[in-house]
N, C-alpha and C. Protein backbone atom coordinates (compact mmCIF):
# COMPACT_ATOMS: atom_id res chain seq x y z
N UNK A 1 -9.98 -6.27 0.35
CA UNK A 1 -8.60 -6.04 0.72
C UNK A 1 -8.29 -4.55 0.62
N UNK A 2 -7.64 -3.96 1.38
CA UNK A 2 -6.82 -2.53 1.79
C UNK A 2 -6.25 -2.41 -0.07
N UNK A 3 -6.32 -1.13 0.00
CA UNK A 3 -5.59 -0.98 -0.89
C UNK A 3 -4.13 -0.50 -1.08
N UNK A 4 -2.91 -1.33 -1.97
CA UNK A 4 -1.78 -1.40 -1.25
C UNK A 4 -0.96 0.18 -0.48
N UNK A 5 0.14 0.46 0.05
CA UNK A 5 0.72 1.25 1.01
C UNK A 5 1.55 1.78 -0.52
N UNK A 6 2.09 0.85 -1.08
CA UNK A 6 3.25 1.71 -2.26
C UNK A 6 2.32 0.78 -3.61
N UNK A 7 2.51 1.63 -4.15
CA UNK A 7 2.36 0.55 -5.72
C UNK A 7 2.54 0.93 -6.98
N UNK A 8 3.64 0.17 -7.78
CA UNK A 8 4.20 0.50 -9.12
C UNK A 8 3.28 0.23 -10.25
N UNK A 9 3.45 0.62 -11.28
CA UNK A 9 2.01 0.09 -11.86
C UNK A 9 3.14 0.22 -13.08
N UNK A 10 3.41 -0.50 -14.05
CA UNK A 10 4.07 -0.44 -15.25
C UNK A 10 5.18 0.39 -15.13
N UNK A 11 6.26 0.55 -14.38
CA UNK A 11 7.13 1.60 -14.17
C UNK A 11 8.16 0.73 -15.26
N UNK A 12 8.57 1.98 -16.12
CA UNK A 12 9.78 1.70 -17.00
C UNK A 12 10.79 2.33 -16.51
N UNK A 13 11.75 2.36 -16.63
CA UNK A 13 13.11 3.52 -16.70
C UNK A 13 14.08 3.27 -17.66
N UNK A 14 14.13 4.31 -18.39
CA UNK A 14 15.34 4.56 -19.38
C UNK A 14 16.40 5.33 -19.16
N UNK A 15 17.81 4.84 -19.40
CA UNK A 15 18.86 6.12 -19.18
C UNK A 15 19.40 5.98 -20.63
N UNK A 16 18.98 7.14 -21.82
CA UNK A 16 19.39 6.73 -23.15
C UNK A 16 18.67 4.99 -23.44
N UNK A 17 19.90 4.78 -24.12
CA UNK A 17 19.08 3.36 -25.00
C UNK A 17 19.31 1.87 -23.78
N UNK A 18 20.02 2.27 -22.86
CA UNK A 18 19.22 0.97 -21.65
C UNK A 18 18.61 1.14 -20.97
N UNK A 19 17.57 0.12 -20.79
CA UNK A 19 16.36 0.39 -19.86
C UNK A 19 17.02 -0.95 -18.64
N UNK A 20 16.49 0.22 -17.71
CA UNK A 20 17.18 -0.47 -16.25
C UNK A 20 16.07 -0.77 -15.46
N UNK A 21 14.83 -0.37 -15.96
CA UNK A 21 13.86 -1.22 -15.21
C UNK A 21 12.98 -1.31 -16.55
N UNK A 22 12.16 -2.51 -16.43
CA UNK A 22 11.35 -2.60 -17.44
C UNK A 22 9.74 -3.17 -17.15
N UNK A 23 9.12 -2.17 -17.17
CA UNK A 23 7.45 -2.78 -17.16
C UNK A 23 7.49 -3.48 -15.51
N UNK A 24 7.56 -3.17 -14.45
CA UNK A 24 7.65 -3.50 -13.13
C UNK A 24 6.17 -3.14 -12.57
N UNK A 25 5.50 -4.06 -12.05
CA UNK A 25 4.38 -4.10 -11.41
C UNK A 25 4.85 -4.57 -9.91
N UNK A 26 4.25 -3.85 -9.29
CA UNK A 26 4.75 -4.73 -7.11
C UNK A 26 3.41 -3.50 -6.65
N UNK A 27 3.28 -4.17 -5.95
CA UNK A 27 2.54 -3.77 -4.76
C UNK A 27 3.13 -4.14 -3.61
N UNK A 28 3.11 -3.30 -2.30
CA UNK A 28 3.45 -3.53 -1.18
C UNK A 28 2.01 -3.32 -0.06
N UNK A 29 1.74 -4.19 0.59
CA UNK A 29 0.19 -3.91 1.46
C UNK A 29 0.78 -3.80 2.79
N UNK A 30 0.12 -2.57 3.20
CA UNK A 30 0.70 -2.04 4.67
C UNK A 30 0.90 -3.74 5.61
N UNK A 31 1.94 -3.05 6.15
CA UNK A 31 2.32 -4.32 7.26
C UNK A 31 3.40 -5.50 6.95
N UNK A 32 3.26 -5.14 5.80
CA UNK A 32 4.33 -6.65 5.42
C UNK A 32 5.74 -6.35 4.54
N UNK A 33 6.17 -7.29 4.52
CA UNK A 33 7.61 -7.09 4.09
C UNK A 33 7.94 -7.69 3.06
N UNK A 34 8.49 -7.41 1.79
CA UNK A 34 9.10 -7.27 0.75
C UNK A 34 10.39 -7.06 -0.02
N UNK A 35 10.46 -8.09 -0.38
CA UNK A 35 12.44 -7.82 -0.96
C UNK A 35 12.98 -7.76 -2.11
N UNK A 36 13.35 -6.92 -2.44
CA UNK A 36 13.43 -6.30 -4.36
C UNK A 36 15.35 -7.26 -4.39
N UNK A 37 15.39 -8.37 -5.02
CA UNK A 37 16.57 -9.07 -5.16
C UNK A 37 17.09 -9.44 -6.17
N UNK A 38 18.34 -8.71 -7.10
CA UNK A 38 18.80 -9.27 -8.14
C UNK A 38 20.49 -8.95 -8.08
N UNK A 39 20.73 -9.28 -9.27
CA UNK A 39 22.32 -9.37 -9.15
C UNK A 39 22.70 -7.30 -9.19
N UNK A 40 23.83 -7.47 -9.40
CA UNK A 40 24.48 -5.75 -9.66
C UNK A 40 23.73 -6.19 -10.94
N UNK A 41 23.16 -4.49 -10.97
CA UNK A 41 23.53 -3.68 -11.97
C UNK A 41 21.42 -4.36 -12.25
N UNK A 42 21.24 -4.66 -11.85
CA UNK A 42 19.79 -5.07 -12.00
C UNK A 42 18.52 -4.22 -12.06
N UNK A 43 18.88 -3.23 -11.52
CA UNK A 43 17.83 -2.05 -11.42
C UNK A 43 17.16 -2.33 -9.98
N UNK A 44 17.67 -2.61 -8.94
CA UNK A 44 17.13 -2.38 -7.50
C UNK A 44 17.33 -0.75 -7.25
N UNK A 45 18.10 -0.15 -7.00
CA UNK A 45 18.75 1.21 -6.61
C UNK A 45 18.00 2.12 -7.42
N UNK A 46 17.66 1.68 -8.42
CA UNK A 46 17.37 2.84 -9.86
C UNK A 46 15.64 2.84 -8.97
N UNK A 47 14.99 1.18 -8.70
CA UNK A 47 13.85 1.29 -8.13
C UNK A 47 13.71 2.20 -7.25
N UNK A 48 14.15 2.20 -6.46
CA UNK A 48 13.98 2.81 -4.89
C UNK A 48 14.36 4.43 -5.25
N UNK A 49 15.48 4.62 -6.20
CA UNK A 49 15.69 6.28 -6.32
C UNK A 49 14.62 6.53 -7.39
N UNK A 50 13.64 6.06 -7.83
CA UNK A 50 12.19 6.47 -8.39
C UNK A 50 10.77 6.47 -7.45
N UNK A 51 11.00 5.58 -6.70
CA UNK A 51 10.03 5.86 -5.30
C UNK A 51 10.32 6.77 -4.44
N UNK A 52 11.64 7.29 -4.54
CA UNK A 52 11.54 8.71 -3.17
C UNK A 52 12.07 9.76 -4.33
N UNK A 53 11.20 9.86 -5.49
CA UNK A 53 11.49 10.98 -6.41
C UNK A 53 12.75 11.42 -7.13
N UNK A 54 14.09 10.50 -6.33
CA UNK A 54 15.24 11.57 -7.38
C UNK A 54 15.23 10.85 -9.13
N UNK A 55 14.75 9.68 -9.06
CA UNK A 55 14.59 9.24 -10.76
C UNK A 55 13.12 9.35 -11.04
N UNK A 56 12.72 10.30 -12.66
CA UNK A 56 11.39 10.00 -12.67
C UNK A 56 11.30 8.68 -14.07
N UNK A 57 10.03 7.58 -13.63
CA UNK A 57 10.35 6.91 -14.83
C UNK A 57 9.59 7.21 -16.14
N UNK A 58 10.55 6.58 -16.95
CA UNK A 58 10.03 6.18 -18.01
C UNK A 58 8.43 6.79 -18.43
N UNK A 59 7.95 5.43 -18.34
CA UNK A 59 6.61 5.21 -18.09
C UNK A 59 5.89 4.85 -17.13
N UNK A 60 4.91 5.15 -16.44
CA UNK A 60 4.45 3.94 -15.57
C UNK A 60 3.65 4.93 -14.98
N UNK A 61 3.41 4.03 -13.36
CA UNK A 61 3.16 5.24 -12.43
C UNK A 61 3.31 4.85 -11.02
N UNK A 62 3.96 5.78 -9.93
CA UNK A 62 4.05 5.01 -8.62
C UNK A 62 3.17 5.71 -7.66
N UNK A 63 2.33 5.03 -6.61
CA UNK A 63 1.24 5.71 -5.74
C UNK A 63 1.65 5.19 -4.30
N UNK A 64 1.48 6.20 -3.29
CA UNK A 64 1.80 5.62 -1.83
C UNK A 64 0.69 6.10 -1.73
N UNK A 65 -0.20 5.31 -0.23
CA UNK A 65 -1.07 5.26 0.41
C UNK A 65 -2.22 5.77 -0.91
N UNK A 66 -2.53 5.37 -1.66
CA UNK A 66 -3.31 6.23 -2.89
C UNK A 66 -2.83 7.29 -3.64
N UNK A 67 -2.09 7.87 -3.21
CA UNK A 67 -1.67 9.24 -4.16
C UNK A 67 -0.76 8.71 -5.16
N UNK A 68 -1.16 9.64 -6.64
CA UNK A 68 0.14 9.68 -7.29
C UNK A 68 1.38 10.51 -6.95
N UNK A 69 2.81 9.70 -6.98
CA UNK A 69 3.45 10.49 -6.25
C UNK A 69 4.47 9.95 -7.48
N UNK A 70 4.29 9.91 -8.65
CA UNK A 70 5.36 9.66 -9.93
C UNK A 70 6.23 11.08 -10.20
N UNK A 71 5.76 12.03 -10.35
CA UNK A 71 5.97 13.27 -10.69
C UNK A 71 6.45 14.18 -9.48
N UNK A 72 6.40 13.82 -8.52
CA UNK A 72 6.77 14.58 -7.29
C UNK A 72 8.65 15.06 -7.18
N UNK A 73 8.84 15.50 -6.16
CA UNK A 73 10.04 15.95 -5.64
C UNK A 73 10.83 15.22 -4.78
N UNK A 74 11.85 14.82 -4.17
CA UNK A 74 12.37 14.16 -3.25
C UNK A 74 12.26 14.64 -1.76
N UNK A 75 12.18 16.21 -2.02
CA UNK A 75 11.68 16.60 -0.43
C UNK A 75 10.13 16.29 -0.16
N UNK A 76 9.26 16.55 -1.53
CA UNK A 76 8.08 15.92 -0.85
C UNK A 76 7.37 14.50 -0.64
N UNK A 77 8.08 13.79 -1.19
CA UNK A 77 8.03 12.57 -1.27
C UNK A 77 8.36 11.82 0.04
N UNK A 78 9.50 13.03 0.80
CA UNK A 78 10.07 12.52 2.17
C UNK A 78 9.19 13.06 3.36
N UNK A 79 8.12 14.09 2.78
CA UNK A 79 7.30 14.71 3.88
C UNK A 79 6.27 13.84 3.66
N UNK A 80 6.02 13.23 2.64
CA UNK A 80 4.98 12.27 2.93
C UNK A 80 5.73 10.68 3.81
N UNK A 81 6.51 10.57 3.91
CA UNK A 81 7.35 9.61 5.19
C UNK A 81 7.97 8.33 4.31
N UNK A 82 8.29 8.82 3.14
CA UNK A 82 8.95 7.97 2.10
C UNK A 82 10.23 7.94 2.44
N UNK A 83 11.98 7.18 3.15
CA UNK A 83 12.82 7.44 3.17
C UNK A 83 14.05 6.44 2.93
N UNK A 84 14.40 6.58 2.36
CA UNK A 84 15.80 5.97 2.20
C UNK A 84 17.06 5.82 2.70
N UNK A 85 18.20 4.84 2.52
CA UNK A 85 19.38 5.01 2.75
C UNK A 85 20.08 4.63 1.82
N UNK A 86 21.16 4.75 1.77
CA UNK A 86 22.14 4.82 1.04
C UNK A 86 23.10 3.78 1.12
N UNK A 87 23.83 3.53 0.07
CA UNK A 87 24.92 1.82 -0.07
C UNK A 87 26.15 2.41 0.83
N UNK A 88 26.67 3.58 0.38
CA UNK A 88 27.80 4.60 1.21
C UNK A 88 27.34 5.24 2.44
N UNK A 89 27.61 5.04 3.38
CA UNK A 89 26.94 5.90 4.49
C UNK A 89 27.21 7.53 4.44
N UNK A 90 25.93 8.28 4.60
CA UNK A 90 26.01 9.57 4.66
C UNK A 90 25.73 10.25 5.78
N UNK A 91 26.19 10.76 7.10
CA UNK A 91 25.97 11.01 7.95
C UNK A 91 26.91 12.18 8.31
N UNK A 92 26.24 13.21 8.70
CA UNK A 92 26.87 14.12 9.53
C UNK A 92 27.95 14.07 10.64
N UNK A 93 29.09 13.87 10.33
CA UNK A 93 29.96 12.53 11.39
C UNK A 93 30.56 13.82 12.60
N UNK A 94 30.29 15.05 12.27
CA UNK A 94 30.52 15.89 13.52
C UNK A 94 29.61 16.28 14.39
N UNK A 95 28.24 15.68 13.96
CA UNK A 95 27.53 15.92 14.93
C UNK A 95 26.96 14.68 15.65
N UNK A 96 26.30 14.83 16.58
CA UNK A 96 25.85 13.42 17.48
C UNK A 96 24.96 13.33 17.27
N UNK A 97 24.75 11.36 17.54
CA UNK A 97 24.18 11.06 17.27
C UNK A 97 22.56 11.08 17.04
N UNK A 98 22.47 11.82 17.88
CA UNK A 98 20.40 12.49 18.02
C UNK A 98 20.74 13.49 17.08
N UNK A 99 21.30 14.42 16.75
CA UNK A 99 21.29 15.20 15.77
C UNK A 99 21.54 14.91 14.75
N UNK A 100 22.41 13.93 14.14
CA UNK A 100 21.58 13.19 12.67
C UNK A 100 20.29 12.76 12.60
N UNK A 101 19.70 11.88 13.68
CA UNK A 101 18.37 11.55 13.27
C UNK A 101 17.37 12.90 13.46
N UNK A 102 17.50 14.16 13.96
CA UNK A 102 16.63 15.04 14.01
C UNK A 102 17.26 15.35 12.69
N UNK A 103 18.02 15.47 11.90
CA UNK A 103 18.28 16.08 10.64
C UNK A 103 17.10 15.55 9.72
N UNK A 104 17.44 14.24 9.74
CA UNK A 104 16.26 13.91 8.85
C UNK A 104 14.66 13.88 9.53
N UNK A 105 14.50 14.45 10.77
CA UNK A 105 12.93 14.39 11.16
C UNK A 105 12.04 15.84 10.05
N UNK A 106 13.50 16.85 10.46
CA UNK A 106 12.98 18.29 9.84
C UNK A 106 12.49 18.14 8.27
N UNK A 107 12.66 17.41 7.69
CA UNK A 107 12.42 17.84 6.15
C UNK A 107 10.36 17.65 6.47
N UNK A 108 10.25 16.92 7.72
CA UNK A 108 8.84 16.62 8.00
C UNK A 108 7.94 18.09 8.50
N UNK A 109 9.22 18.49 9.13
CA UNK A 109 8.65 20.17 9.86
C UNK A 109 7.85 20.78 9.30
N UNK A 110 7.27 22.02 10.00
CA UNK A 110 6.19 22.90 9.47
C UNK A 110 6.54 24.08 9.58
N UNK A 111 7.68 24.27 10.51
CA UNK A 111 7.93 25.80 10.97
C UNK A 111 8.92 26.52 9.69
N UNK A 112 8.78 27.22 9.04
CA UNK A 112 9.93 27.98 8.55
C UNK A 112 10.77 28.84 9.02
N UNK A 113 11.72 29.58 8.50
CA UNK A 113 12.85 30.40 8.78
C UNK A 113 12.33 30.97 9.71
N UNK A 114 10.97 32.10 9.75
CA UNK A 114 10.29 32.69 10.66
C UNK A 114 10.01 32.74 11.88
N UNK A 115 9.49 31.05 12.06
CA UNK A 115 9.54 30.63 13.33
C UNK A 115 10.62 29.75 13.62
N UNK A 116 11.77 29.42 13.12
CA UNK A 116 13.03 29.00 13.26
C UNK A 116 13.63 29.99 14.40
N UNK A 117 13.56 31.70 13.81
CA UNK A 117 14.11 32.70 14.31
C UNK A 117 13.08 33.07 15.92
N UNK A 118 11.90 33.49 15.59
CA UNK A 118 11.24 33.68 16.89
C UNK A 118 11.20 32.46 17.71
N UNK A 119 10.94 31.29 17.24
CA UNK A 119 10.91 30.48 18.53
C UNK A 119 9.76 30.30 19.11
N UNK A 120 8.35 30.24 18.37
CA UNK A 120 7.26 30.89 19.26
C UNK A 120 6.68 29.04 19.85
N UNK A 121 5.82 29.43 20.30
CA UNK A 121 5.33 27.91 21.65
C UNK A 121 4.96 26.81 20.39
N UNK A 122 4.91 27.04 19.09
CA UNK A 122 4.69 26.19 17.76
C UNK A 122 5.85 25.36 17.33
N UNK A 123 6.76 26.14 17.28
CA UNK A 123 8.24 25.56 17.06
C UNK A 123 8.33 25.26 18.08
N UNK A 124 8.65 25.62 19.40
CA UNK A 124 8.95 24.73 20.48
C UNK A 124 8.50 23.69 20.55
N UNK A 125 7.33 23.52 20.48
CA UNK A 125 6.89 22.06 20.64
C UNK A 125 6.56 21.13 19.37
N UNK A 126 6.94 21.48 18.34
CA UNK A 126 7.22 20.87 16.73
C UNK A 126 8.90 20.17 17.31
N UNK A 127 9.97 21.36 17.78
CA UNK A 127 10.96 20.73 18.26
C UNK A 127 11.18 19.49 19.22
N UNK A 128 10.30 19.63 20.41
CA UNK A 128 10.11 18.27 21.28
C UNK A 128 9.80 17.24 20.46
N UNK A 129 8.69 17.31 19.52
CA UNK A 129 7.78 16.22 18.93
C UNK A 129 9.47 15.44 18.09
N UNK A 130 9.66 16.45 17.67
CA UNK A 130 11.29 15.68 16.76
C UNK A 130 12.32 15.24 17.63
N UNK A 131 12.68 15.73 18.85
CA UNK A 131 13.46 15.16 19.44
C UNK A 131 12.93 13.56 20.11
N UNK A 132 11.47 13.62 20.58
CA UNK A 132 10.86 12.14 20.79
C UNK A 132 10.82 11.13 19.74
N UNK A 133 10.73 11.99 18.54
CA UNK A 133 10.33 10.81 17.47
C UNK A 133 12.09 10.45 17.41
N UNK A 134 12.66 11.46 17.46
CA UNK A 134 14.49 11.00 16.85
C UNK A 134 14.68 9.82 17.86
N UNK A 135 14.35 9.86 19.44
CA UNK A 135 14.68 9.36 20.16
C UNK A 135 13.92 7.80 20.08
N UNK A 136 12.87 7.77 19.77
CA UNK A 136 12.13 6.46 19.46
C UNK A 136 12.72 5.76 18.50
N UNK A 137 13.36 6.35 17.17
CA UNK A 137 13.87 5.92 16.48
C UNK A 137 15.33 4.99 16.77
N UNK A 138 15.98 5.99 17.90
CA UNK A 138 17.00 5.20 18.21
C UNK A 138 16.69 3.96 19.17
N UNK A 139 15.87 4.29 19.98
CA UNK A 139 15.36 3.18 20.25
C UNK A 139 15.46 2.10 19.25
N UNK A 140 14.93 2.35 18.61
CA UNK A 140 14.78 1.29 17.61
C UNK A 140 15.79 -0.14 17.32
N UNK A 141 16.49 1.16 16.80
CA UNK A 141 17.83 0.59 15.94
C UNK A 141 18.86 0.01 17.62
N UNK A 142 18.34 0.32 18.82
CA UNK A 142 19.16 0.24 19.73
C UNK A 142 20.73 0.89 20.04
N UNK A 143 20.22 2.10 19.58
CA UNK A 143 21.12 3.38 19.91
C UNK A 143 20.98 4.53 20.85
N UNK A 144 20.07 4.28 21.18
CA UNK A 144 19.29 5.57 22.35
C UNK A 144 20.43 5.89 23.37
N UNK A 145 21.23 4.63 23.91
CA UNK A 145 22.22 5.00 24.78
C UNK A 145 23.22 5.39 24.12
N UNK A 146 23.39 5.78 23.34
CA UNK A 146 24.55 6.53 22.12
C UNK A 146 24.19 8.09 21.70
N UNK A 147 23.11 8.54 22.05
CA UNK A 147 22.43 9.77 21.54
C UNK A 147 23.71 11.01 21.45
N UNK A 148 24.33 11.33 22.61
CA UNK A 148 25.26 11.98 22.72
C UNK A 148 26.82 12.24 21.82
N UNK A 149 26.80 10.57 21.48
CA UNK A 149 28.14 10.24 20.84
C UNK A 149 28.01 10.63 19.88
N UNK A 150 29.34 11.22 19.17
CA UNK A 150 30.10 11.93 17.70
C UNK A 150 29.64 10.92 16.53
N UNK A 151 28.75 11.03 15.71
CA UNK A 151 28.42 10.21 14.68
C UNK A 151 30.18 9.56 14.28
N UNK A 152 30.55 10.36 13.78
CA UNK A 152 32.15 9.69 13.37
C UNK A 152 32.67 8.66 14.25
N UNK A 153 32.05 8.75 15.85
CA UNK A 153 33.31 7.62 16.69
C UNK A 153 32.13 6.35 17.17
N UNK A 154 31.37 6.12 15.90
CA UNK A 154 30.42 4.80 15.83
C UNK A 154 31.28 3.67 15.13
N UNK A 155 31.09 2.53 15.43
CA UNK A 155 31.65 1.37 14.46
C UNK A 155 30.50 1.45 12.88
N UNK A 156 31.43 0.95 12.43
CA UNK A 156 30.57 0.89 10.92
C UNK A 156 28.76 0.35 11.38
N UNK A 157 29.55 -0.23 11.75
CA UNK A 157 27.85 -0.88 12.31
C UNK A 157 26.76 -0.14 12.71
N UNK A 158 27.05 0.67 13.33
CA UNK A 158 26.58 1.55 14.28
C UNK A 158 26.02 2.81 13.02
N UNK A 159 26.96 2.84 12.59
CA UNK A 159 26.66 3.66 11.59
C UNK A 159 25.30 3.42 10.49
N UNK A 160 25.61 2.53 10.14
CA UNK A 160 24.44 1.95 9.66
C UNK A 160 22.91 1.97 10.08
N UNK A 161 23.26 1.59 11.40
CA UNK A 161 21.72 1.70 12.13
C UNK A 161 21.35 3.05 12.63
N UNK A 162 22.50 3.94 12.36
CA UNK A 162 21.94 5.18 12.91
C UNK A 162 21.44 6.06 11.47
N UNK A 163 22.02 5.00 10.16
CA UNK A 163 21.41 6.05 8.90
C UNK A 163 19.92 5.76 9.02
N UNK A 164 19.59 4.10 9.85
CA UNK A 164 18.41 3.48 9.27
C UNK A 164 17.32 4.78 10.24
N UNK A 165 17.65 4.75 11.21
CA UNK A 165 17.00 5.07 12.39
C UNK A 165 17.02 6.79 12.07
N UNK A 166 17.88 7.55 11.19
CA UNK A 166 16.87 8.63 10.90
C UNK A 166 16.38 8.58 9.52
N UNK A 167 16.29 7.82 8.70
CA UNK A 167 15.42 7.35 7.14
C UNK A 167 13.82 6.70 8.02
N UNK A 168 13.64 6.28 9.49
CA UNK A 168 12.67 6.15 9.97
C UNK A 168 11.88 6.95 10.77
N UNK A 169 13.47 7.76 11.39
CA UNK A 169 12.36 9.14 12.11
C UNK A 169 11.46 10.00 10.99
């Protein structure tokens, strides 16, 4: 068998004297789907903000595709294609809709300030590659014919699928 895509291995978390996750073992094996389900206040959220780095735990240890990635950062955790959303929607609501999901393609980028400023045939086409992937994404979520529209003048709904659809670009 593959060896799994994410995997917790004894992950604790403490905040002071409650522990909000305790001794958690999961594996996830590429391809399949998985559902972390308990009441409030259960330690789902605390999970997931320790897999894309902003909580480190306790004890334990968490690995994607093989790497340890317990100790990491949240930006690199997201360049390795780890991403999240949020219970509150967070979206750039003045800009449109393809330009939230390219917001979150860039934390993937390679170009810095440097070639931000020159523009050279590297960034240009790092830029296409993000505007296709943003655009596949909306695909996705079945927003592609929305690309244009003001994040703000989406229905809640809409909103939603457009946080999912750049946590996937």
């Amino acid at each position: 068998m593959a060896p799994p895509l994410l995997e917790l291995q004894d992950v604790t978390i403490r905040f002071g004297g409650l522990v909000a996750v305790d001794r958690l073992d999961l594996k996830v094996q590429r391809g399949k789907i998985r559902a972390l389900i308990g009441p409030n206040g259960a330690g789902k959220s605390t999970v997931f903000n320790a897999v894309t780095g902003i909580y480190r735990p306790t004890s334990g240890r968490i690995f994607f595709n093989g790497q340890d990635i317990t100790n990491l950062k949240p930006y690199v955790v997201a360049r390795l294609g780890i991403a999240r959303t949020f219970q509150n929607i967070r979206l750039f609501k003045n800009l449109s809709v393809l330009d939230n999901v390219k917001v979150g393609r860039h934390c993937r980028g390679k170009g810095g300030i440097i070639g931000a400023l020159v523009r050279g045939p590297r960034v240009k086409a790092e830029e296409r590659e993000i505007g296709e992937a943003a655009m596949a994404a909306l695909a996705l979520v079945d927003l592609a014919h929305k690309k244009d529209e003001t994040a703000a003048n989406l229905a809640y709904g809409e909103q939603r699928r457009l946080e999912i659809a750049r946590a996937l670009a």
